[in-house]
Protein backbone atom coordinates (compact mmCIF):
# COMPACT_ATOMS: atom_id res chain seq x y z
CA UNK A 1 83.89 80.96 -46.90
CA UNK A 2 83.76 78.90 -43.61
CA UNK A 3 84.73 75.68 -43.27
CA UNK A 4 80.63 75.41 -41.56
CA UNK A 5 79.51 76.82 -44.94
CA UNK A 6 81.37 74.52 -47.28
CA UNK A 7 80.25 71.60 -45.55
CA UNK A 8 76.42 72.39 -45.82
CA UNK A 9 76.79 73.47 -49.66
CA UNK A 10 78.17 70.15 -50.07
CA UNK A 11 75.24 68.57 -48.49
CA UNK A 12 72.59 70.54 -50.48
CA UNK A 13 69.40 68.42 -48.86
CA UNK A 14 70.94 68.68 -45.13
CA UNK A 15 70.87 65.09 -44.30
CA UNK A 16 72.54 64.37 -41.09
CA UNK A 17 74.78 61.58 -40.57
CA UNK A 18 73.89 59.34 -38.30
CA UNK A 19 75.21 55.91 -36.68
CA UNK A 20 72.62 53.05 -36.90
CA UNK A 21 71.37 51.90 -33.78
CA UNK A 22 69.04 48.62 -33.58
CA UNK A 23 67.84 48.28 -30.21
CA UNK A 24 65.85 45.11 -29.33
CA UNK A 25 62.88 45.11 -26.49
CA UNK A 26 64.34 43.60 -23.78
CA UNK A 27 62.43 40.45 -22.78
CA UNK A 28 62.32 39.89 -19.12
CA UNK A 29 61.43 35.86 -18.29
CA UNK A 30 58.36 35.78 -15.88
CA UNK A 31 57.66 32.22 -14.72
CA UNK A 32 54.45 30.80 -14.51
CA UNK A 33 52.64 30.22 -11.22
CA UNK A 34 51.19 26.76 -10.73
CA UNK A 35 48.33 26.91 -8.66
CA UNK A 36 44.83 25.70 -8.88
CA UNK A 37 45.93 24.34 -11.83
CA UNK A 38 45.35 28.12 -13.41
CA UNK A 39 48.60 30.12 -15.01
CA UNK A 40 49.01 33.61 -15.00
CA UNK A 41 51.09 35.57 -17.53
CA UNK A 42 52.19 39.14 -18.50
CA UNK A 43 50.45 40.64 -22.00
CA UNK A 44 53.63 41.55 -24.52
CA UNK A 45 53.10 45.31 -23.74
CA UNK A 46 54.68 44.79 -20.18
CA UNK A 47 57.45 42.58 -22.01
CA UNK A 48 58.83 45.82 -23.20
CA UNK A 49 58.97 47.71 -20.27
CA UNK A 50 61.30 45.36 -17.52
CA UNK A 51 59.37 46.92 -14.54
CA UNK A 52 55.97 46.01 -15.48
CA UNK A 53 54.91 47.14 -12.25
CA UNK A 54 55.35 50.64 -13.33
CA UNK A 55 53.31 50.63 -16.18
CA UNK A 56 49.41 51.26 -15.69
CA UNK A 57 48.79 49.79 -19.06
CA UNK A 58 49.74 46.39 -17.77
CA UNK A 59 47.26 43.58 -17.45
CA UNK A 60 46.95 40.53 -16.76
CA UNK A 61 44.83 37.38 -17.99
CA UNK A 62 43.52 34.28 -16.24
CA UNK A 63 44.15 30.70 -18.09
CA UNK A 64 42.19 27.94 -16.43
CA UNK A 65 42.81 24.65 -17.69
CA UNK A 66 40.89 21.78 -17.79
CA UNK A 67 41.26 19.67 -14.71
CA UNK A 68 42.27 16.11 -14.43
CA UNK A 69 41.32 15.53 -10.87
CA UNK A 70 38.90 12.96 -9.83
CA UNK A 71 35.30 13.40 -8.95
CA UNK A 72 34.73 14.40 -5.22
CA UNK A 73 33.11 11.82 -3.18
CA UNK A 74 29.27 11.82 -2.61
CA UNK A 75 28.47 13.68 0.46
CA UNK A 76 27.71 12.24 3.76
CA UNK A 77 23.43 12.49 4.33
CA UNK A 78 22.61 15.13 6.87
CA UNK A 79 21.42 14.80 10.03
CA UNK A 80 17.89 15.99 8.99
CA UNK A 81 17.71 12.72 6.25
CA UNK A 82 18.98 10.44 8.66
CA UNK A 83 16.23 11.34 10.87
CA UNK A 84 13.21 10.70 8.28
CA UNK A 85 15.25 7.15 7.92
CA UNK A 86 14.75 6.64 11.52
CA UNK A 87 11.15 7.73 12.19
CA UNK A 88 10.41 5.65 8.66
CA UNK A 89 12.11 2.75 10.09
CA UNK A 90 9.77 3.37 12.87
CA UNK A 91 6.48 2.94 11.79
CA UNK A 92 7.39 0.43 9.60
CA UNK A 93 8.30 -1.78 12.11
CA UNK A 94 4.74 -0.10 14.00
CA UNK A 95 3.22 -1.24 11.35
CA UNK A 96 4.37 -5.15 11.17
CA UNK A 97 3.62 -5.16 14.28
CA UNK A 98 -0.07 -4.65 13.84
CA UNK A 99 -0.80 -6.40 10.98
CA UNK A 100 0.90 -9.11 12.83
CA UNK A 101 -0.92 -8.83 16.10
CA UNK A 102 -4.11 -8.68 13.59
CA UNK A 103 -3.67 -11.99 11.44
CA UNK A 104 -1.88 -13.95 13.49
CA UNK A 105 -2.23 -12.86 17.02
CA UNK A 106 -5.90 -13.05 17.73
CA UNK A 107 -6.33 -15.59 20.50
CA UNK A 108 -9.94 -17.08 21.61
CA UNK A 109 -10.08 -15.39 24.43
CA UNK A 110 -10.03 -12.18 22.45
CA UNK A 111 -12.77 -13.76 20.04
CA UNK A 112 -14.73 -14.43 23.63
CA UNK A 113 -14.28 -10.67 24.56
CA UNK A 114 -16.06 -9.39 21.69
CA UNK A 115 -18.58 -11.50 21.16
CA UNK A 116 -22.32 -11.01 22.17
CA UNK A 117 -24.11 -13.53 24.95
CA UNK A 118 -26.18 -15.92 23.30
CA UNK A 119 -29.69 -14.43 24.81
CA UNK A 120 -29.07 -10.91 23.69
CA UNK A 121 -28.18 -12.39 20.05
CA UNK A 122 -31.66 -13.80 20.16
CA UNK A 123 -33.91 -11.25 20.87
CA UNK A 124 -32.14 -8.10 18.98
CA UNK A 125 -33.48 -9.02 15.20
CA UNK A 126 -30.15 -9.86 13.75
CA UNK A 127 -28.99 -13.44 12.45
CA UNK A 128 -26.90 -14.92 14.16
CA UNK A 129 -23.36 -17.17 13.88
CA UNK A 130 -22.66 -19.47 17.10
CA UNK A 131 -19.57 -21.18 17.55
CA UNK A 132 -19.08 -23.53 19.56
CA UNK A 133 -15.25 -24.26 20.69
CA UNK A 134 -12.89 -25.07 23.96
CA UNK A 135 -9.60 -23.29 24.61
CA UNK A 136 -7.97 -26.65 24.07
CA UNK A 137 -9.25 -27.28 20.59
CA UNK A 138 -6.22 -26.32 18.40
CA UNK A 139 -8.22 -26.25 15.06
CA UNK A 140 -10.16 -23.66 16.99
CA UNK A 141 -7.23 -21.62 17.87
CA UNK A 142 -6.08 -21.52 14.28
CA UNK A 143 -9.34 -20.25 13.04
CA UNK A 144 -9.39 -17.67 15.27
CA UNK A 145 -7.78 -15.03 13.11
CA UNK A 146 -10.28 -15.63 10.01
CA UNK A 147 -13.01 -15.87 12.07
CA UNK A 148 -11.91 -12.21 14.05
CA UNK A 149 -11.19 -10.48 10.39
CA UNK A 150 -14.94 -11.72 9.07
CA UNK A 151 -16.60 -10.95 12.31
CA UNK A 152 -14.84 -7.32 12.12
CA UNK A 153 -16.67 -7.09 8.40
CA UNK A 154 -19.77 -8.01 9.63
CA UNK A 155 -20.43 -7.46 13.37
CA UNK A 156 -23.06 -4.24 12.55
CA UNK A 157 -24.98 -6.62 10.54
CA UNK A 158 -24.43 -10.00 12.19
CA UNK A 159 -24.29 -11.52 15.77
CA UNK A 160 -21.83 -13.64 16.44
CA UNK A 161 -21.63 -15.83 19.82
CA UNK A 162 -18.99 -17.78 21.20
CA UNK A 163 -19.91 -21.33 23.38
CA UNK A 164 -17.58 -23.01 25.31
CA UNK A 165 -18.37 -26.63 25.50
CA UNK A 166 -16.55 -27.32 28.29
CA UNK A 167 -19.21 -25.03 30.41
CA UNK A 168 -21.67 -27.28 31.65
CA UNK A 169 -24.36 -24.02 31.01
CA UNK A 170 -24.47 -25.17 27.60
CA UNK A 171 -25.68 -29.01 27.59
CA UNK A 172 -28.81 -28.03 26.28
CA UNK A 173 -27.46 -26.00 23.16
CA UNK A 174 -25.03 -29.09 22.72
CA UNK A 175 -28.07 -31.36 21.81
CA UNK A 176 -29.92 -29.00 20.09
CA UNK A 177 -27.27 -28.01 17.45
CA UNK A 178 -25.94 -31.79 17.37
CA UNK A 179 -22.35 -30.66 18.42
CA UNK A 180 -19.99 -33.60 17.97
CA UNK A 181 -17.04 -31.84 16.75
CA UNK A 182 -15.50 -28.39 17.28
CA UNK A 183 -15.08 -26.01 16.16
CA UNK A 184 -18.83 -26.38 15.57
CA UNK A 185 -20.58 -23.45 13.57
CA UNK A 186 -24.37 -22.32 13.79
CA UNK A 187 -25.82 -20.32 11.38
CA UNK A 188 -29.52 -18.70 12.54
CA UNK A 189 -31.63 -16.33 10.83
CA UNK A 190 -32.92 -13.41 12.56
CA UNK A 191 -35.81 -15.22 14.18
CA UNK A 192 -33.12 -18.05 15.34
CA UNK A 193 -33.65 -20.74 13.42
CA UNK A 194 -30.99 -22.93 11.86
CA UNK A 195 -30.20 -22.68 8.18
CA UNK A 196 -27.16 -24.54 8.04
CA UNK A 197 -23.86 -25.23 9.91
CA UNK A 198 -20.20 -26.18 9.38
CA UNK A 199 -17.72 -27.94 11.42
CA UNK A 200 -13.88 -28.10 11.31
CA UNK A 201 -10.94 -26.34 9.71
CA UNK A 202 -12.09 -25.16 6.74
CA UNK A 203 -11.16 -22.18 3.88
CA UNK A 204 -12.49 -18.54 5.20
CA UNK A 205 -13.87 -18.10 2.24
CA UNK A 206 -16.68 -20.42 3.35
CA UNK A 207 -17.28 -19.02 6.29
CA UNK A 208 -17.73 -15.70 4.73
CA UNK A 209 -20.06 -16.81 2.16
CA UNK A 210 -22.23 -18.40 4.81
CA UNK A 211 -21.81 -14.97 6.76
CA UNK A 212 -22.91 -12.95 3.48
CA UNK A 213 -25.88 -15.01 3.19
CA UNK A 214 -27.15 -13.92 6.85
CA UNK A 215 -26.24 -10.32 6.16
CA UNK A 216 -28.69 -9.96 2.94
CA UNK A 217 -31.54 -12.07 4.61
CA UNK A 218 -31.00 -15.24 2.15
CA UNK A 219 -33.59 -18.22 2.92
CA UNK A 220 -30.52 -20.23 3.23
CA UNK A 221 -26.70 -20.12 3.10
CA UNK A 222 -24.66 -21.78 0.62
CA UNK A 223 -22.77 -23.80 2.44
CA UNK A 224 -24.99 -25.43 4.84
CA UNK A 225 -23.50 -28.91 5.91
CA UNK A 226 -20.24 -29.32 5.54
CA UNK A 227 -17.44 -31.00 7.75
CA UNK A 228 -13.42 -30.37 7.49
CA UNK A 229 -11.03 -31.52 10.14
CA UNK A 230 -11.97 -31.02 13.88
CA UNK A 231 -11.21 -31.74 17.46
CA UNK A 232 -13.45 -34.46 18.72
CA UNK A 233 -16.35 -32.71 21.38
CA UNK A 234 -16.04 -35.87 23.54
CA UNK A 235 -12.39 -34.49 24.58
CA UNK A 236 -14.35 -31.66 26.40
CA UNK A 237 -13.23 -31.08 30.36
CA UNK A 238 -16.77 -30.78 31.92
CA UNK A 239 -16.57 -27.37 34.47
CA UNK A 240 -19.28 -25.49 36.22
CA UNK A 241 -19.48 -21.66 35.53
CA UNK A 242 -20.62 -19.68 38.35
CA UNK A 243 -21.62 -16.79 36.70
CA UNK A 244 -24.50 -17.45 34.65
CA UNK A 245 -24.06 -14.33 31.93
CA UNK A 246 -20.63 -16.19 31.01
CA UNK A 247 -21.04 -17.47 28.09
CA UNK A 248 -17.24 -18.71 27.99
């Protein structure tokens, strides 16, 4: 019997002998990428293979962490919204303008140009509100702007007129209405006759009342004599107007 033979009788299940071998994966040390504030890293699958690069099974996984920067700042307003500023801007100011010009620009002279002569007030139907004032009268110069905002409320229903004492055209009218102070107010129904009048500074409301009166045919207006502070019509600079429609 061979040596072969004796051996493998004497090992009757035919285990082999064998020398342990413990092999360990072989870790491979990948750092970690800062950037963005995001980290990649290699799945444990390519940690056993030390040329992950070579394996298709490899993958990789995106970590974002949470981000301690600071808020951006706001952003700068186009060009467009600073445009809408500007054209707002605009007619704003447009607009103070006008309401200024309305209320507190309104001169006699303009309250002259509007107003009707006294001989077509007379003969078209309408009452009628005379004033009679002189561009040197400053009480009459601050009225001006109430007087212009009721006369624009009223001026399809009512006539209003505008005297200048200082026109020697008027002497007549003077003594008829009694005119001793300015500015001097005459209010006449539609056939011209006097219902009351008011002299001096006084509150618009007043005036409008009186005004109202005229406008919805009343027998009489409210306020019919009443007297606030005025310029004194003995003051008046005496002139001669050439024109005879004037009624300045």
């Amino acid at each position: 019997m061979s040596l072969s033979m004796v051996s493998l009788s004497s090992n009757p299940i035919f285990l082999h002998r064998f020398q342990p071998c413990f092999q360990f994966p072989q870790f491979v040390s990948i750092p970690f990428h800062h950037h963005n504030n995001t980290h990649k890293f290699k799945t444990l699958a390519s940690y056993n293979n030390p040329n992950p690069e070579d394996t298709p099974t490899s993958t990789e996984r995106l970590v974002v962490e949470p981000s301690n920067a600071k808020e951006s700042p706001p952003e700068i307003p186009s060009k467009d919204i600073n445009r809408k500023v500007a054209i707002f801007s605009t007619l704003s100011a447009l607009g103070l303008f006008l309401f200024t010009r309305l209320d507190f620009g309104v001169s006699l002279k303009d309250l002259t140009a509007i107003a009707l002569p006294y001989e077509q007030a007379l003969s078209n139907g309408k009452p009628t509100v005379v004033e009679f004032y002189a561009d040197w009268c400053e009480v009459c110069r601050e009225l001006a702007p109430d007087v212009y905002k009721v006369e624009q409320q009223y001026k399809d229903q009512v006539n209003f007129v505008m005297l200048n004492v200082d026109n020697t055209k008027w002497e007549q009218e003077l003594d008829e209405f009694g005119v001793e102070g300015i500015p001097h107010f005459a209010f006449l129904d539609k056939d011209g006759n006097e219902e009351g009048n008011v002299v001096g500074r006084l509150p618009r409301q007043l005036l409008l009342e009186n005004i109202d009166a005229l406008a919805r045919g009343e027998k009489s207006v409210p306020h019919a004599r009443v007297v606030g502070k005025y310029s004194s019509a003995e003051a008046r600079k005496v002139h001669q107007v050439s024109d005879p429609r004037s009624h300045g």
